[in-house]
Protein backbone atom coordinates (compact mmCIF):
# COMPACT_ATOMS: atom_id res chain seq x y z
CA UNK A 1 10.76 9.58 -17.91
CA UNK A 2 13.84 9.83 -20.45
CA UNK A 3 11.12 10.99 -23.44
CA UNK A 4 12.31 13.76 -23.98
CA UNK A 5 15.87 12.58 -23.89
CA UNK A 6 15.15 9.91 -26.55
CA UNK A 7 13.11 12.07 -29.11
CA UNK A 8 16.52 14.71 -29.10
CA UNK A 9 18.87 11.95 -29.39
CA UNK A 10 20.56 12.41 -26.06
CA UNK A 11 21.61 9.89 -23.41
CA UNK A 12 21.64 10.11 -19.60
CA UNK A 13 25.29 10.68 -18.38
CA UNK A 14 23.92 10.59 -14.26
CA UNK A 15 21.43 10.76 -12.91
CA UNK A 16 21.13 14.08 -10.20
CA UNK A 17 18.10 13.28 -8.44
CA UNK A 18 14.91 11.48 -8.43
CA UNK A 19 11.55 13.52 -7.38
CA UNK A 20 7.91 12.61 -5.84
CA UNK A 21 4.71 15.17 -7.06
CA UNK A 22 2.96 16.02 -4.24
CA UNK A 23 -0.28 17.82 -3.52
CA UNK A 24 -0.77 19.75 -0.62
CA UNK A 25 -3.75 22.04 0.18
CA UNK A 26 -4.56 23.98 3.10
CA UNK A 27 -7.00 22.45 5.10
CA UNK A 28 -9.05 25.76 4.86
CA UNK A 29 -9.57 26.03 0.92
CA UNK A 30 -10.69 22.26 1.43
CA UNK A 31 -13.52 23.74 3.27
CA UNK A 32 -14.48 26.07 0.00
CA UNK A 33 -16.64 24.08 -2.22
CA UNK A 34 -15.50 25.51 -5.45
CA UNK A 35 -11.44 25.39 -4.25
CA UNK A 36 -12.04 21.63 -2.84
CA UNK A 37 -13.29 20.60 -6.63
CA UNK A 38 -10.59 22.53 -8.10
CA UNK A 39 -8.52 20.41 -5.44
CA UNK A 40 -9.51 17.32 -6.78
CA UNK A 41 -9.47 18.19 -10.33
CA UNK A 42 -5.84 18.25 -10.20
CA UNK A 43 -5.37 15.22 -7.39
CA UNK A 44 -7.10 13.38 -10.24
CA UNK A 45 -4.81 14.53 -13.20
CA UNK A 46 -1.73 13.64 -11.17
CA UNK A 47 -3.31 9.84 -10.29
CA UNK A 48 -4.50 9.50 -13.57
CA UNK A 49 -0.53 10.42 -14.62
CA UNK A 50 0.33 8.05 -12.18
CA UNK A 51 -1.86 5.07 -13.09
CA UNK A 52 -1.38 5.83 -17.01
CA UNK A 53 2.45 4.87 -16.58
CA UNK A 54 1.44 1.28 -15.41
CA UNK A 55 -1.35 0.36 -17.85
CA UNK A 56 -1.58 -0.61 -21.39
CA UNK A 57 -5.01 -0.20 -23.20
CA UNK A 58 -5.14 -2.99 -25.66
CA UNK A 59 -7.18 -3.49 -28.73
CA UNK A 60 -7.95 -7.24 -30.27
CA UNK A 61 -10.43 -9.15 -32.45
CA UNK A 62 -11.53 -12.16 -31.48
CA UNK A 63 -14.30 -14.93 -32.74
CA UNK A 64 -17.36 -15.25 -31.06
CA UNK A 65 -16.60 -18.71 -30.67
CA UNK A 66 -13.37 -17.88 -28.88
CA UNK A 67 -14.83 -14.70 -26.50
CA UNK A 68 -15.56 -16.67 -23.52
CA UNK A 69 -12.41 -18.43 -22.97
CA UNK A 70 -10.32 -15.06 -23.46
CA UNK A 71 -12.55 -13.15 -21.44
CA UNK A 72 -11.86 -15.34 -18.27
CA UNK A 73 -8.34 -14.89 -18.62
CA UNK A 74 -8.61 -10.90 -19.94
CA UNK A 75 -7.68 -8.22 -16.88
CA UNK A 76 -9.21 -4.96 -17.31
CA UNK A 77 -10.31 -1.74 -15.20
CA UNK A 78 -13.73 -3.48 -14.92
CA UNK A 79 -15.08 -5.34 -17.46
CA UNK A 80 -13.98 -4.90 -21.32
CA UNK A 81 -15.62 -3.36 -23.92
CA UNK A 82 -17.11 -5.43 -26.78
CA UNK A 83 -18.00 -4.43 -29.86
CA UNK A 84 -19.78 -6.66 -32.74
CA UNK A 85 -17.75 -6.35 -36.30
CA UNK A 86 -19.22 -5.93 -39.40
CA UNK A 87 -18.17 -9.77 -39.78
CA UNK A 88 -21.29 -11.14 -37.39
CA UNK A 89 -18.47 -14.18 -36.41
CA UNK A 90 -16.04 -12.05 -34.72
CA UNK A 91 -15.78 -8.67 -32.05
CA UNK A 92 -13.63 -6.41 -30.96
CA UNK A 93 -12.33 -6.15 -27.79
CA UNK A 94 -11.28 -2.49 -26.12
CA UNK A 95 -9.29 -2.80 -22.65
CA UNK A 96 -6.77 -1.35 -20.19
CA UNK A 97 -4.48 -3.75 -18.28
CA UNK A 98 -1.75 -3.83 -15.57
CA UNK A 99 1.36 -3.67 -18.02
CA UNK A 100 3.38 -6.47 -16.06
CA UNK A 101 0.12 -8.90 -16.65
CA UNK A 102 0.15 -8.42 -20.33
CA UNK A 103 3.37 -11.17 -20.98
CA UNK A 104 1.02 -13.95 -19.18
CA UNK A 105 -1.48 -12.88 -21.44
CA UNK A 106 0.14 -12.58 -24.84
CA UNK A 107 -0.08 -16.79 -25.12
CA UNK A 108 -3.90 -16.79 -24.82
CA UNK A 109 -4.10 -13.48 -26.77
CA UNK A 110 -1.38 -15.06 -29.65
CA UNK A 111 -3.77 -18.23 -29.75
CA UNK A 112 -7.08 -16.74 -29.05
CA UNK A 113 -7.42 -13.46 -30.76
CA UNK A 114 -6.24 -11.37 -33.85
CA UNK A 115 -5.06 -7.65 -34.74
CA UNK A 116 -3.38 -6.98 -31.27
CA UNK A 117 -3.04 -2.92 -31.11
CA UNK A 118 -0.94 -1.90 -27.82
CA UNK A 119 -1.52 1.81 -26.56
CA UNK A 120 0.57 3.16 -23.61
CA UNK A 121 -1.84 5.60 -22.21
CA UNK A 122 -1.16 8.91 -20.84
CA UNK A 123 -3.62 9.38 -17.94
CA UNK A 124 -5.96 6.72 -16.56
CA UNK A 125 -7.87 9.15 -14.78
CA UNK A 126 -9.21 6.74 -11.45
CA UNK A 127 -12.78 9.23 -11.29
CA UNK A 128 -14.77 6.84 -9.36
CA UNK A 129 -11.98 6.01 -6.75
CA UNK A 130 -12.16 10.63 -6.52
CA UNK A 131 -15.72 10.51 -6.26
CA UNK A 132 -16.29 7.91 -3.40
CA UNK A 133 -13.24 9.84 -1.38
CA UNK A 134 -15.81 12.63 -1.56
CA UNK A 135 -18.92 10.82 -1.11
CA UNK A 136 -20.56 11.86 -4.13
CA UNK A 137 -22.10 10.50 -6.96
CA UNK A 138 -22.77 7.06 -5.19
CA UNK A 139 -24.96 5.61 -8.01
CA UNK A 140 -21.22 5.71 -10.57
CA UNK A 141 -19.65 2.87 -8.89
């Protein structure tokens, strides 16, 4: 990703190669229970690596008076989480978004809201798109 480059002070002179992470299991140890979870233990570290480097969790106050109209125009995983402040006119609001949608957003969130905090997150670890793959845990989704 070039961290580690940047936090020594060193630049890219080429580039050598580019690489994919793959998983590949035998389709015998999918058959073990306890190897299969271990299996998707790590299928869902490498997604959640994955989707992490394309979302931006974003924290924002916001009036009451002003919560509807940003929520209708807020993306997030599902719904965002909303918190009351100790100020009973205004909330928090906690949510991860697509990074590309967050520059048609920054107008209503500039207008709207106050106290933007970015956050580039590591892992967004996708469980319940893991669990349905396996058909367990129906009652999550």
């Amino acid at each position: 990703t070039g961290t580690s480059l940047q936090q020594n002070g060193l630049k890219v002179i080429e580039e050598v190669m580019q690489t994919t992470a793959l998983l590949i299991a035998n389709k015998e140890a999918l058959k073990d229970p306890v190897k299969k979870e271990k299996i998707l233990d790590i299928l869902t570290l490498m997604r959640g690596a994955v989707d992490g480097a394309k979302k931006l969790h974003i924290f924002v106050n916001v009036k009451k008076s002003n919560l509807d109209e940003l929520l209708a125009q807020l993306p997030a995983l599902k719904r965002p989480t909303i918190s009351d402040l100790s100020d009973p006119e205004w909330c928090a609001i906690n949510t991860v978004i697509d990074k590309d949608k967050f520059i048609q957003i920054l107008p209503t969130l500039r207008t709207l809201a106050q106290g933007l905090v970015l956050y580039e997150p590591r892992q967004v670890l996708p469980l319940e798109a893991i669990v349905l793959e396996n058909g367990k845990n129906e009652e999550n989704k």
